[in-house]
N, C-alpha and C. Protein backbone atom coordinates (compact mmCIF):
# COMPACT_ATOMS: atom_id res chain seq x y z
N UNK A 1 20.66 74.68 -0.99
CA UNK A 1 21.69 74.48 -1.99
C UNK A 1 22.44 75.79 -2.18
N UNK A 2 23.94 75.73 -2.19
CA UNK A 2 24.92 77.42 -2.12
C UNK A 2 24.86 77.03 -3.83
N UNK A 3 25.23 78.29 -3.87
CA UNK A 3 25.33 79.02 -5.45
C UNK A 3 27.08 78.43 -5.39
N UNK A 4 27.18 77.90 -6.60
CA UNK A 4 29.00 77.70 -7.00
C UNK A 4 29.15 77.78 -8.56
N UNK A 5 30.15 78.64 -8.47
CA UNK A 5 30.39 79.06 -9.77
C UNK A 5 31.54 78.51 -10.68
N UNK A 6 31.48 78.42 -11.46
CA UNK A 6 32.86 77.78 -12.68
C UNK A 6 32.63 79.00 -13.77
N UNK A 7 34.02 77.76 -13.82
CA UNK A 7 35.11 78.74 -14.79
C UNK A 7 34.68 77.90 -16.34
N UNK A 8 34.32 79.27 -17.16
CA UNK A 8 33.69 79.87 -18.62
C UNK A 8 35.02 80.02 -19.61
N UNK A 9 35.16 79.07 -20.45
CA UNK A 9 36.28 79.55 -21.23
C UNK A 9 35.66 80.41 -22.37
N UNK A 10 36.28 81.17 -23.01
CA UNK A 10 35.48 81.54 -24.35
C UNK A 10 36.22 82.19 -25.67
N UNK A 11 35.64 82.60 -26.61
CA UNK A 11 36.63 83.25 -28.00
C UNK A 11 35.84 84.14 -28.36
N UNK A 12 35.84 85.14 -28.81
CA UNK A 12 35.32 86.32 -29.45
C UNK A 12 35.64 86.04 -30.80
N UNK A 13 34.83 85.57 -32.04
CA UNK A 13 34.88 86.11 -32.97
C UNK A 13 33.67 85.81 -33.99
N UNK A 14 34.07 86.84 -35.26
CA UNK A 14 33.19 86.74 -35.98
C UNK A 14 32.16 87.99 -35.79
N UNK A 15 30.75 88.06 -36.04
CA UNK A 15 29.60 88.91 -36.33
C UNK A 15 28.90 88.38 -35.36
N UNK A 16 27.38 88.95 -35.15
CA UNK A 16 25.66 88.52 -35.03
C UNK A 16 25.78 88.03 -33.78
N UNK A 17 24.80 87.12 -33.01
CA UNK A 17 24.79 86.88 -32.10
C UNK A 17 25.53 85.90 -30.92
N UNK A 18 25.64 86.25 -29.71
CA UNK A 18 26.24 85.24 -28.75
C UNK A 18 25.86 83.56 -29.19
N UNK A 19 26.71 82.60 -29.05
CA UNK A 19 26.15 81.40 -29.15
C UNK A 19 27.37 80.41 -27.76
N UNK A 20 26.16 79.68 -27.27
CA UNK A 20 27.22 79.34 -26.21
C UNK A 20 26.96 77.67 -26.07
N UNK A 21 28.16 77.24 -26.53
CA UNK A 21 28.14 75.65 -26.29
C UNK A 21 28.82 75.03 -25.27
N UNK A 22 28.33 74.04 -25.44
CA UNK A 22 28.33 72.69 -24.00
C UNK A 22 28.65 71.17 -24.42
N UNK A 23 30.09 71.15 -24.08
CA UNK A 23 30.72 69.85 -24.41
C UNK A 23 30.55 69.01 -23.40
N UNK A 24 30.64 67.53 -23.69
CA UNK A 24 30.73 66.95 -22.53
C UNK A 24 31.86 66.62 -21.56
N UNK A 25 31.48 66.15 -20.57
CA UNK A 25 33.12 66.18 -19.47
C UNK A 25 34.19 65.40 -20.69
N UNK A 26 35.63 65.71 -19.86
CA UNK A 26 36.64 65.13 -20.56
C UNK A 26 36.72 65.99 -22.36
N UNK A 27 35.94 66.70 -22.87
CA UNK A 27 36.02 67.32 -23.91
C UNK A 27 36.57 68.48 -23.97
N UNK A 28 37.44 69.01 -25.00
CA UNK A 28 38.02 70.44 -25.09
C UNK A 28 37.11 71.37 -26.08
N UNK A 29 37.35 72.99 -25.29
CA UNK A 29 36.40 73.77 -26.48
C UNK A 29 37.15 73.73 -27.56
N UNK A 30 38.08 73.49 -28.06
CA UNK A 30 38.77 72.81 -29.50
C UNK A 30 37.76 71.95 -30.17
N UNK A 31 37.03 71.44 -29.51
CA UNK A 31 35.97 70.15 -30.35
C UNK A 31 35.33 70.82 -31.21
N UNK A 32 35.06 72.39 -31.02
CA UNK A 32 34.15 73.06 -31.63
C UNK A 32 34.60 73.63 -32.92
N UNK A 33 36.00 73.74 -33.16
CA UNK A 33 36.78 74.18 -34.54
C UNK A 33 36.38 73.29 -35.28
C-alpha cells in the first residue's frame, strides 16, 4: 500500500491545545462554527 497524502484545511485561533476535527464527506469545515 503507497503512502497518499491530502489536503488539511485549518484556522488558528483562540488559546490551549490543538484540536482536530473530522467531518463527513460532502461536509464543510464551516459545520464547525
Amino acid at each position: 500500500m503507497a503512502n497518499k497524502s491530502i489536503d488539511c484545511a485549518y484556522s488558528v485561533r483562540g488559546l490551549g491545545p490543538a484540536i482536530f476535527f473530522v467531518h463527513g464527506i460532502g461536509a464543510r469545515k464551516t459545520t464547525w462554527n
